[in-house]
C-alpha atoms as a PDB file:
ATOM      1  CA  UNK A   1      94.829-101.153 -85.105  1.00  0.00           C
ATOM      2  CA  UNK A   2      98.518-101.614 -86.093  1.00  0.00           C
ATOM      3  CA  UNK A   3     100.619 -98.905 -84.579  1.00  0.00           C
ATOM      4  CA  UNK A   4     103.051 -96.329 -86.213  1.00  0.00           C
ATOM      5  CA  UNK A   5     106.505 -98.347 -87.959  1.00  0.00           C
ATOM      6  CA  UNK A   6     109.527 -97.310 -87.862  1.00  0.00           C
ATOM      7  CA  UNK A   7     111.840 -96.577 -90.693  1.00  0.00           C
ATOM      8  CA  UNK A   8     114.916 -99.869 -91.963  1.00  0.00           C
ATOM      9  CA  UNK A   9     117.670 -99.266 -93.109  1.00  0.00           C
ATOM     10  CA  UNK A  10     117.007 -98.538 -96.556  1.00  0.00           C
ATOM     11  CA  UNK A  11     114.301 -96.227 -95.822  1.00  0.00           C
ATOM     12  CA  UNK A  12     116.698 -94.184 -93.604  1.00  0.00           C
ATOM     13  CA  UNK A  13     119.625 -94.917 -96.691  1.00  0.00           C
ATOM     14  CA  UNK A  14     116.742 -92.589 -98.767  1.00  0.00           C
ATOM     15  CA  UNK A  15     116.609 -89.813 -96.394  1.00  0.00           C
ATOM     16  CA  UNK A  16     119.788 -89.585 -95.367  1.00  0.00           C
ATOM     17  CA  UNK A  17     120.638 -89.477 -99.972  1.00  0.00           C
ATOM     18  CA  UNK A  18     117.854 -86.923 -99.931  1.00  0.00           C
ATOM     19  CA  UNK A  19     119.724 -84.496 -97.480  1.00  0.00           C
ATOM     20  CA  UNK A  20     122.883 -84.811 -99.296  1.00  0.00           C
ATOM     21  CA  UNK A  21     121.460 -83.640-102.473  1.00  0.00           C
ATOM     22  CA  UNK A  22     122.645 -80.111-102.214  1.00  0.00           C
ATOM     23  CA  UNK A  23     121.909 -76.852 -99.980  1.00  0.00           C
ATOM     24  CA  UNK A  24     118.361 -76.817-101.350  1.00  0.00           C
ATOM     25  CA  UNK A  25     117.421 -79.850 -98.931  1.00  0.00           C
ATOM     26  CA  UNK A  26     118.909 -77.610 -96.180  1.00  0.00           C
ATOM     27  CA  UNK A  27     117.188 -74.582 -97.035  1.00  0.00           C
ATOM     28  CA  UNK A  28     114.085 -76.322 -97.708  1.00  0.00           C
ATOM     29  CA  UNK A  29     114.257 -78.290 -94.278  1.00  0.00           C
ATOM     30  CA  UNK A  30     112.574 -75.938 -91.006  1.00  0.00           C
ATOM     31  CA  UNK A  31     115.085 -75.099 -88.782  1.00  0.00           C
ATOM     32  CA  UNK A  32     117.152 -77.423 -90.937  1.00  0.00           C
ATOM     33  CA  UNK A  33     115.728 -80.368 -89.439  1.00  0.00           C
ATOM     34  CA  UNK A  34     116.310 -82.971 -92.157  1.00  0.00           C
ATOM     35  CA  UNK A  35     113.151 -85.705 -93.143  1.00  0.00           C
ATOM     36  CA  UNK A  36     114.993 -88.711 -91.036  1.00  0.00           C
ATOM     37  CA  UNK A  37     114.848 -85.939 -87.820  1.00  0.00           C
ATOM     38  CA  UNK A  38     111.389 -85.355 -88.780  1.00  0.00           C
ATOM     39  CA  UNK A  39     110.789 -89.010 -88.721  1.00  0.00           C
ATOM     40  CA  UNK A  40     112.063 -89.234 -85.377  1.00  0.00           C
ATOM     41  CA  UNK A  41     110.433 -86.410 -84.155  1.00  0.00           C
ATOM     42  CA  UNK A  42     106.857 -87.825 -86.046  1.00  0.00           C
ATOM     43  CA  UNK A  43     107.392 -90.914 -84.035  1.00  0.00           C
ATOM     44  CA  UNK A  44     108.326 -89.070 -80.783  1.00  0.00           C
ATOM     45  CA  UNK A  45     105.267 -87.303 -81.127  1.00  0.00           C
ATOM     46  CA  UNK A  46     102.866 -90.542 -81.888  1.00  0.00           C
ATOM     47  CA  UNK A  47     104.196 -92.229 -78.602  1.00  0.00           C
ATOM     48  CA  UNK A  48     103.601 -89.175 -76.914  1.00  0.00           C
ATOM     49  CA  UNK A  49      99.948 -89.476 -77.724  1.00  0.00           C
ATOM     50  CA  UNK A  50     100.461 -85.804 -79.622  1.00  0.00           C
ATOM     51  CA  UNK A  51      98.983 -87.112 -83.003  1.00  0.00           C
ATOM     52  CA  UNK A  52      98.730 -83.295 -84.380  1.00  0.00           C
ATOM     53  CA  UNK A  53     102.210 -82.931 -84.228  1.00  0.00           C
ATOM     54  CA  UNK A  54     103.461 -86.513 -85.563  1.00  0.00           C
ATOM     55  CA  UNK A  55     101.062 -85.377 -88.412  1.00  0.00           C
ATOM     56  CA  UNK A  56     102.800 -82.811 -89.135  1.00  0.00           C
ATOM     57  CA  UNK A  57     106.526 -84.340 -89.027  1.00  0.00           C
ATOM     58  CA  UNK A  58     105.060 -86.895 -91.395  1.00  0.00           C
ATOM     59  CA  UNK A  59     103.933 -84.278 -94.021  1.00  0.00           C
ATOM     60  CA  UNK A  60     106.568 -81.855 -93.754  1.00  0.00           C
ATOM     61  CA  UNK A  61     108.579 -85.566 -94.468  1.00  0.00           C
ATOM     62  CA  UNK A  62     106.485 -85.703 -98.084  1.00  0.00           C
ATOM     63  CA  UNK A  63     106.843 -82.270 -98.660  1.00  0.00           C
ATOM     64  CA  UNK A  64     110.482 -83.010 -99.312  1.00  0.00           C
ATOM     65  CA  UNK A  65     109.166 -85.040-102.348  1.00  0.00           C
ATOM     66  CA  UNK A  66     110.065 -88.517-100.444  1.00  0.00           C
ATOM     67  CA  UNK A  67     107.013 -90.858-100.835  1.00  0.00           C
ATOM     68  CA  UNK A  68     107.727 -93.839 -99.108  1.00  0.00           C
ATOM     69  CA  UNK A  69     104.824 -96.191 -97.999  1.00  0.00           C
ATOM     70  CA  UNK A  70     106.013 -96.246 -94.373  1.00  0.00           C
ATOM     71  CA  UNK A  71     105.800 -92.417 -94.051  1.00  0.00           C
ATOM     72  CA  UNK A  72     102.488 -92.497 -96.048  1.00  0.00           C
ATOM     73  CA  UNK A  73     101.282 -95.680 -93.216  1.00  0.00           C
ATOM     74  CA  UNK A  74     102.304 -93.516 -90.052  1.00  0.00           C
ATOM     75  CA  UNK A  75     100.678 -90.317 -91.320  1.00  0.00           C
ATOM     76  CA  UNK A  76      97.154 -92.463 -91.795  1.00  0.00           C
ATOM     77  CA  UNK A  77      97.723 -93.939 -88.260  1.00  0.00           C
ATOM     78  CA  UNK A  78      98.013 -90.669 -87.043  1.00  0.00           C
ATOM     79  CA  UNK A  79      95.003 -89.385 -88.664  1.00  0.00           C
ATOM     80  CA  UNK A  80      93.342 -92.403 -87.810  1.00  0.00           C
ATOM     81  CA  UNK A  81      93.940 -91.575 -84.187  1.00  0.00           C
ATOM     82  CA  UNK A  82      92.258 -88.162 -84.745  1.00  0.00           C
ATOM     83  CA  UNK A  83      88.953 -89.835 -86.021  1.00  0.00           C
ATOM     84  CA  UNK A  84      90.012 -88.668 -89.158  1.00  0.00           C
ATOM     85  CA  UNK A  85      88.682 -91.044 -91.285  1.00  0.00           C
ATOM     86  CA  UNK A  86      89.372 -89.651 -94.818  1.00  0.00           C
ATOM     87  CA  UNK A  87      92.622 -88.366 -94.336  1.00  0.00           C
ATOM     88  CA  UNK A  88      93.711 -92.143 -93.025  1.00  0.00           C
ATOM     89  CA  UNK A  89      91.950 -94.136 -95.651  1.00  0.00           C
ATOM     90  CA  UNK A  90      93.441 -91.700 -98.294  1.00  0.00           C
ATOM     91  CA  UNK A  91      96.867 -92.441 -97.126  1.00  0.00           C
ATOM     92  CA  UNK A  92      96.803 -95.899 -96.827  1.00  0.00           C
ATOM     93  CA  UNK A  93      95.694 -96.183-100.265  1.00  0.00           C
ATOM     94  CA  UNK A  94      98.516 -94.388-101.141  1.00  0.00           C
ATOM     95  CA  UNK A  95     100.767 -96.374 -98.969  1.00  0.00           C
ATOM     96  CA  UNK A  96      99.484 -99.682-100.581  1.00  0.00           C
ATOM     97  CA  UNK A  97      99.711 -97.809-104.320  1.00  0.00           C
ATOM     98  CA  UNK A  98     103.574 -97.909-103.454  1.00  0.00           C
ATOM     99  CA  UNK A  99     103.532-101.336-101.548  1.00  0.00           C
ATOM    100  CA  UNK A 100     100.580-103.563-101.964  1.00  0.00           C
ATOM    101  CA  UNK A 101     102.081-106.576-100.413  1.00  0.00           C
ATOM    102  CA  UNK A 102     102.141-104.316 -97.185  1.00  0.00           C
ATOM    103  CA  UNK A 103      99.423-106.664 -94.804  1.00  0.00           C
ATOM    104  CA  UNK A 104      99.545-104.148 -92.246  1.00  0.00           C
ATOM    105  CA  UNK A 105      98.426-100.855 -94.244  1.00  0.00           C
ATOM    106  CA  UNK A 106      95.773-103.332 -95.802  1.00  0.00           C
ATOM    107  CA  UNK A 107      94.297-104.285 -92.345  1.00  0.00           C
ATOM    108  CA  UNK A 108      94.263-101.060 -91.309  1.00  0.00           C
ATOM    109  CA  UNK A 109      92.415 -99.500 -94.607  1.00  0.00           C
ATOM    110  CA  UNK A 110      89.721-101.802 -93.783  1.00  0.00           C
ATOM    111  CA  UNK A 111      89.487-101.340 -90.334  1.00  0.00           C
ATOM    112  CA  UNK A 112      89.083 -97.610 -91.069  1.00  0.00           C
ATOM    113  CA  UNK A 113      86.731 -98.358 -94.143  1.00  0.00           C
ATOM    114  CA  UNK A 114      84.648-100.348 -91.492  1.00  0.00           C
ATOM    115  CA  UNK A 115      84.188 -97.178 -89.611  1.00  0.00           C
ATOM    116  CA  UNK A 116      82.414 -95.057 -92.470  1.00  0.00           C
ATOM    117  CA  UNK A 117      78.983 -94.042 -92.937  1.00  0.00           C
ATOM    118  CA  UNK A 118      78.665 -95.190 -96.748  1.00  0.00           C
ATOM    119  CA  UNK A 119      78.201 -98.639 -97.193  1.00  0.00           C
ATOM    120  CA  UNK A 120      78.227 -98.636-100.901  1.00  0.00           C
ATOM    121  CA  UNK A 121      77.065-102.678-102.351  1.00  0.00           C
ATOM    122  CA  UNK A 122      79.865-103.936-104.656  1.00  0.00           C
ATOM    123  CA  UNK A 123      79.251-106.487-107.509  1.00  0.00           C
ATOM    124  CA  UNK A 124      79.605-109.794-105.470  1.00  0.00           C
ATOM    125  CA  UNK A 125      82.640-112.109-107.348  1.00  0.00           C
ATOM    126  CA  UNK A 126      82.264-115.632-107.035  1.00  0.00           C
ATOM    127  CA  UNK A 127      85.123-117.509-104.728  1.00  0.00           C
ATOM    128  CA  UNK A 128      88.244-118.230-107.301  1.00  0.00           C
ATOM    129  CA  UNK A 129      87.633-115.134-108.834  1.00  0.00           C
ATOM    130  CA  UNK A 130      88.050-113.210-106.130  1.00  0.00           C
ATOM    131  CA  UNK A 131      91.153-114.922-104.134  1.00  0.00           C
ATOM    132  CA  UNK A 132      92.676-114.699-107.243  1.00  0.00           C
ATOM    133  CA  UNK A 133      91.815-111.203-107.464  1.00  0.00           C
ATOM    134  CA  UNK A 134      92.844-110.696-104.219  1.00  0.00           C
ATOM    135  CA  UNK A 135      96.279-112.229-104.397  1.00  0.00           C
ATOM    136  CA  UNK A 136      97.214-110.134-107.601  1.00  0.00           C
ATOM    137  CA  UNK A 137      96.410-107.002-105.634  1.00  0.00           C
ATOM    138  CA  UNK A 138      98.631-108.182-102.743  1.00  0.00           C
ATOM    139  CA  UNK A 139     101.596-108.706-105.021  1.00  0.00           C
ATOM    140  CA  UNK A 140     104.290-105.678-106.011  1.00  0.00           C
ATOM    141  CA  UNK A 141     104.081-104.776-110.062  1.00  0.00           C
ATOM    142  CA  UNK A 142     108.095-105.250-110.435  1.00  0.00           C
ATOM    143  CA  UNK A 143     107.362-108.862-108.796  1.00  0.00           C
ATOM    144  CA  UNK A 144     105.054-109.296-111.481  1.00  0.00           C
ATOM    145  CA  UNK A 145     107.054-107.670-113.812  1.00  0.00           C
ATOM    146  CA  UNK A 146     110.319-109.405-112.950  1.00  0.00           C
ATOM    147  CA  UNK A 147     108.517-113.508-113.300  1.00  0.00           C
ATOM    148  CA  UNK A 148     107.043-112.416-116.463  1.00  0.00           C
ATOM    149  CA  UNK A 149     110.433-111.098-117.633  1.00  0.00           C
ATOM    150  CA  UNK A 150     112.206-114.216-116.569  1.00  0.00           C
ATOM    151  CA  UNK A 151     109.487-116.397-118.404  1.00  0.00           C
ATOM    152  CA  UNK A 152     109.563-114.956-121.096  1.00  0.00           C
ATOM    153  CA  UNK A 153     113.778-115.278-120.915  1.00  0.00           C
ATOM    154  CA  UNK A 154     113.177-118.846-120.322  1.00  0.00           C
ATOM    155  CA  UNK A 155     110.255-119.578-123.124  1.00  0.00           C
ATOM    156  CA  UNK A 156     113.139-118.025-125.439  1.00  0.00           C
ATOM    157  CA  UNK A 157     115.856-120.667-124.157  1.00  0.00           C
ATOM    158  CA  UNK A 158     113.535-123.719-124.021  1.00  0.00           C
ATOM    159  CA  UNK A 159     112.501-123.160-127.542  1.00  0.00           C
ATOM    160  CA  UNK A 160     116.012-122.312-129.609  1.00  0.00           C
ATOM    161  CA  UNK A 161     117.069-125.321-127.426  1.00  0.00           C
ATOM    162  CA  UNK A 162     114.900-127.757-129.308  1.00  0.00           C
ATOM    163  CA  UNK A 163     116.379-128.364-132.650  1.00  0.00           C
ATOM    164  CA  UNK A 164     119.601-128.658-130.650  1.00  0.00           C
ATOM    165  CA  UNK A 165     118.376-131.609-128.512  1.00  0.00           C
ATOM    166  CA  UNK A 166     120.393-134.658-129.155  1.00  0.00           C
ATOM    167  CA  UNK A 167     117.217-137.268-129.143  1.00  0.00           C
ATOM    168  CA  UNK A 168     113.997-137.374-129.229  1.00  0.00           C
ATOM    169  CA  UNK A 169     112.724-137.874-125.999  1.00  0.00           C
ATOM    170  CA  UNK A 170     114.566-134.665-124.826  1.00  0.00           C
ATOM    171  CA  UNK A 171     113.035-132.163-127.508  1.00  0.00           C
ATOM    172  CA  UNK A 172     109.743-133.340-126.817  1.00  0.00           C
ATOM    173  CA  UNK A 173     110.668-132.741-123.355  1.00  0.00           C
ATOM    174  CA  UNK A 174     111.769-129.462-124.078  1.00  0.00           C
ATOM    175  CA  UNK A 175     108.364-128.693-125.935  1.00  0.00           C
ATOM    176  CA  UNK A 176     106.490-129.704-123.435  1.00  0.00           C
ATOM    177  CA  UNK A 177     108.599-127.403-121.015  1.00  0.00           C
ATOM    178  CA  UNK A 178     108.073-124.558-123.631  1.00  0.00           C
ATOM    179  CA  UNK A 179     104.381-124.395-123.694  1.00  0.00           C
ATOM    180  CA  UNK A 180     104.583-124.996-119.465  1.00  0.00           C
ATOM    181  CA  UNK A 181     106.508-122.363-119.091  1.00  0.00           C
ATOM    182  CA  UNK A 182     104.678-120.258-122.322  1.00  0.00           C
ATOM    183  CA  UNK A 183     101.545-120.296-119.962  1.00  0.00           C
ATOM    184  CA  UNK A 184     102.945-119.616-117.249  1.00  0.00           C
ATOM    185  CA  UNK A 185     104.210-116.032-119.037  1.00  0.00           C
ATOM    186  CA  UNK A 186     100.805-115.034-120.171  1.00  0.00           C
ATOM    187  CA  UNK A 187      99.671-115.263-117.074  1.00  0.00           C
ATOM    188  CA  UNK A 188     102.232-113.576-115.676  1.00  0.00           C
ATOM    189  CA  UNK A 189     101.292-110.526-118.753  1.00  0.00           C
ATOM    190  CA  UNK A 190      97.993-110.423-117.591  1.00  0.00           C
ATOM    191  CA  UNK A 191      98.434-110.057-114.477  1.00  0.00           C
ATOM    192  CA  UNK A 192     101.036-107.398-115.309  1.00  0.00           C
ATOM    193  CA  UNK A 193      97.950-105.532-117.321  1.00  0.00           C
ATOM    194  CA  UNK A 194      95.570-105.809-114.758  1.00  0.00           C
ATOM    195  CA  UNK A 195      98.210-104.442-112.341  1.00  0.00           C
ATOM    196  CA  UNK A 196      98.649-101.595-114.437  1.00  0.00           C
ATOM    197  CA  UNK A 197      95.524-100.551-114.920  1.00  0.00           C
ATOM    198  CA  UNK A 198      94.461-100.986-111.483  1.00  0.00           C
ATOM    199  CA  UNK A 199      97.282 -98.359-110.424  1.00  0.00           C
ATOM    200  CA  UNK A 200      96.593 -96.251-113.009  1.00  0.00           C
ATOM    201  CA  UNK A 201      92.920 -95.600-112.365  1.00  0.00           C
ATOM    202  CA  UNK A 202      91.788 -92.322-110.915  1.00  0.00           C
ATOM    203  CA  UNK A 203      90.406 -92.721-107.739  1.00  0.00           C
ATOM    204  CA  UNK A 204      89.697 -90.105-104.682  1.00  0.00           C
ATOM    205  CA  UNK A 205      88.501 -90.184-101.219  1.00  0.00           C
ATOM    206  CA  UNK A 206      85.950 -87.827 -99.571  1.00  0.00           C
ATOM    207  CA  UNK A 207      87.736 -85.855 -97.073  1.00  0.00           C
ATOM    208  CA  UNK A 208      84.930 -83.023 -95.995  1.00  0.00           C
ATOM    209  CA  UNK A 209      82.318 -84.628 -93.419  1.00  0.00           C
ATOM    210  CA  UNK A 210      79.302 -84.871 -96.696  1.00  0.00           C
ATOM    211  CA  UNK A 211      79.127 -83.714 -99.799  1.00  0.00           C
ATOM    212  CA  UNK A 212      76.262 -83.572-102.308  1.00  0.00           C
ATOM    213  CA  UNK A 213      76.494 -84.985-105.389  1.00  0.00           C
ATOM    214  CA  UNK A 214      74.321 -83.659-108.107  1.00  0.00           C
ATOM    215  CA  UNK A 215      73.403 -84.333-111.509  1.00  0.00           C
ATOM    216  CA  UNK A 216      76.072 -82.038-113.353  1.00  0.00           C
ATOM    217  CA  UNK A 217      78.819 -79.373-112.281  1.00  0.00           C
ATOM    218  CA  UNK A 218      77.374 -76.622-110.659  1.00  0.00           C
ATOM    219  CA  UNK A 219      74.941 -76.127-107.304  1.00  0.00           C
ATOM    220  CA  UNK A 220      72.250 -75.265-109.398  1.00  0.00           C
ATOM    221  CA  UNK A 221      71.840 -79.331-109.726  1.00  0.00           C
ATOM    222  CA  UNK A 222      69.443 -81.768-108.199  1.00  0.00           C
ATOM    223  CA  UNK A 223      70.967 -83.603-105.385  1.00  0.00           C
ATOM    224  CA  UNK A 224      71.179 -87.226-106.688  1.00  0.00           C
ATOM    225  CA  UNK A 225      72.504 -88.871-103.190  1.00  0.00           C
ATOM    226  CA  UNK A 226      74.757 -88.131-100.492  1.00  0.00           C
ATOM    227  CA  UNK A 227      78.311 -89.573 -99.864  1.00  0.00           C
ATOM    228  CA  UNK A 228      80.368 -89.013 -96.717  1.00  0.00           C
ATOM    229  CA  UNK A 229      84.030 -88.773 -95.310  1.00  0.00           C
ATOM    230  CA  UNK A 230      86.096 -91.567 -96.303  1.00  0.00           C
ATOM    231  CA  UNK A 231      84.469 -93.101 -99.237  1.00  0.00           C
ATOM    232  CA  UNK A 232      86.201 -94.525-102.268  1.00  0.00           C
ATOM    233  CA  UNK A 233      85.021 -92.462-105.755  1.00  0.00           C
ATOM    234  CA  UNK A 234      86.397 -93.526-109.158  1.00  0.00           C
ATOM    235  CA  UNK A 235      87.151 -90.421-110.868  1.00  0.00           C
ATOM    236  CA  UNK A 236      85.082 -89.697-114.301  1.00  0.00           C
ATOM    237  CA  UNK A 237      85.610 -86.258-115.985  1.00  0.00           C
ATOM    238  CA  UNK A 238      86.557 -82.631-114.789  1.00  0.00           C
ATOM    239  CA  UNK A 239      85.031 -79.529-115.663  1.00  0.00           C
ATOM    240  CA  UNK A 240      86.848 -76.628-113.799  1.00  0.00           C
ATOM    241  CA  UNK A 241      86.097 -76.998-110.215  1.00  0.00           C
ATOM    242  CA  UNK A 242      83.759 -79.727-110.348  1.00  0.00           C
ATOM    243  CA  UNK A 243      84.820 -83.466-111.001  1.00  0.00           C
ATOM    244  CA  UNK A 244      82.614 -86.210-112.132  1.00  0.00           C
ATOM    245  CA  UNK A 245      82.462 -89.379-109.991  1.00  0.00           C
ATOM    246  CA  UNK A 246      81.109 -92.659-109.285  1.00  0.00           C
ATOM    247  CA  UNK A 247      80.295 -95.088-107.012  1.00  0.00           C
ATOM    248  CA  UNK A 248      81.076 -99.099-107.575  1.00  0.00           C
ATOM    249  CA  UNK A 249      77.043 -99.629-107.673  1.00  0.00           C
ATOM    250  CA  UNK A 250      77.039 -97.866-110.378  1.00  0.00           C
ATOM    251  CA  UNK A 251      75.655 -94.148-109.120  1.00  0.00           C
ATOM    252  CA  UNK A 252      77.535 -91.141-110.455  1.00  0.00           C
ATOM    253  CA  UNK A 253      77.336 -87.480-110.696  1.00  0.00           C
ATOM    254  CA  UNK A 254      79.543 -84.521-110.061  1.00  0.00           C
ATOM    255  CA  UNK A 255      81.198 -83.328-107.031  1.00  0.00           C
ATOM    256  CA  UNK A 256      83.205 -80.244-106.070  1.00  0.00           C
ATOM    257  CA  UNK A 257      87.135 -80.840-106.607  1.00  0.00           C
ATOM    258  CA  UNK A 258      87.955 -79.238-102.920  1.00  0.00           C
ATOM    259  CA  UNK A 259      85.619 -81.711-101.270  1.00  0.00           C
ATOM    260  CA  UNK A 260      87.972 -84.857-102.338  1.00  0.00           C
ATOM    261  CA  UNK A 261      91.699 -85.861-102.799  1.00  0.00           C
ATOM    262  CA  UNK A 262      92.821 -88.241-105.599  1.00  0.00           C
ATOM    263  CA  UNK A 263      95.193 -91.184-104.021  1.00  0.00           C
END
């Protein structure tokens, strides 16, 4: 697997803002060690082989309210390390929430995922579907935000530039550009719309070794099937302490809240 990354400069730049906040940091911080000594020390600890310990630099790092992909990538590596499965696979799906374009996290979430008892059948997508699928999920929302932006910008310019257009031959040129470049922005919006609902879905991870999930909230359910540590569930409904989940073949039922963690 990839190993632990260090933080650049601008992740270090974030920490180092974050501990100049005020006295609260300070107070906040153990010993007041601040989250780039932690970060250090988490690292430290991970070549040292003491995984226990780098996990806990990395969290005590997020418990200062800092999530940054490359913390959230280190702390799965750790737990990875352990043979915990679904603490790693939960936070490398966080990690690639925050950076999807992140090829390292990615390999690594299905190296773990590869590793898991559940091998849960998912709707097979035919070729172009799927790269393109694939390359949308590998590319940051304010990239896709940002060329739908500037086409849209551009679509504005092209078009109040054609009754200007001296001949012609240069405003059908600039029509033609217009509906190019028109295109070109509602793709870019969908993509934008499938982006967003893709980070805003609910989804958790099993973190307890099994868990039984029955026909409704309570124990007193049948048993419908069995998942295990380190599967995906899309999150449904909650009713107290049980949530309702399902599985992307379609099975469902209710599981209790303790037993998962939502990315």
């Amino acid at each position: 697997m990839n190993a632990w990354r260090r933080f650049t400069t601008g992740v270090m730049a974030a920490l180092m803002a974050a501990t100049i906040l005020g006295p609260g940091w300070q107070a906040a911080a153990p010993e007041g060690r601040t989250p780039d000594d932690l970060f250090a020390g988490g690292n430290a600890a991970y070549e040292e082989e003491r995984y226990d310990d780098a996990v806990a630099a990395y969290q005590k790092i997020l418990g200062f309210g800092l999530t940054d992909p490359r913390v959230l990538y280190n702390l799965g590596n750790a737990h990875f390390r352990l043979g915990r499965l679904g603490p790693a696979i939960l936070n490398y799906e966080r990690a690639l929430r925050l950076d999807p374009s992140d090829r390292e996290a990615r390999d690594n979430l299905e190296l773990s995922r590869g590793l898991i008892r559940d091998r849960v059948g998912e709707p097979e997508l035919q070729y172009p579907i799927r790269v393109v699928k694939e390359t949308l999920e590998a590319i940051p929302t304010p990239s896709i935000a940002w060329v739908f932006l500037a086409c849209a910008w551009a679509v504005a310019a092209a078009a109040g530039a054609i009754p200007l257009a001296g001949s012609w031959v240069r405003r059908r040129l600039l029509a033609y550009a217009t509906v190019a470049i028109g295109l070109l922005a509602l793709t870019a919006g969908a993509s934008l719309l499938y982006r967003g609902r893709q980070d805003a879905a609910p989804i958790a991870i099993v973190l307890e070794d099994r868990i039984d999930v029955r026909s409704g909230p309570g124990e007193e359910n049948t048993i419908l099937f069995t998942v295990h540590e380190g599967t995906r569930l899309d999150l449904r409904n909650r009713l107290e302490l049980w949530v309702q989940v399902s599985l992307p073949n379609g099975l469902s039922g209710w599981v209790p809240v303790a037993a998962i963690e939502q990315v």
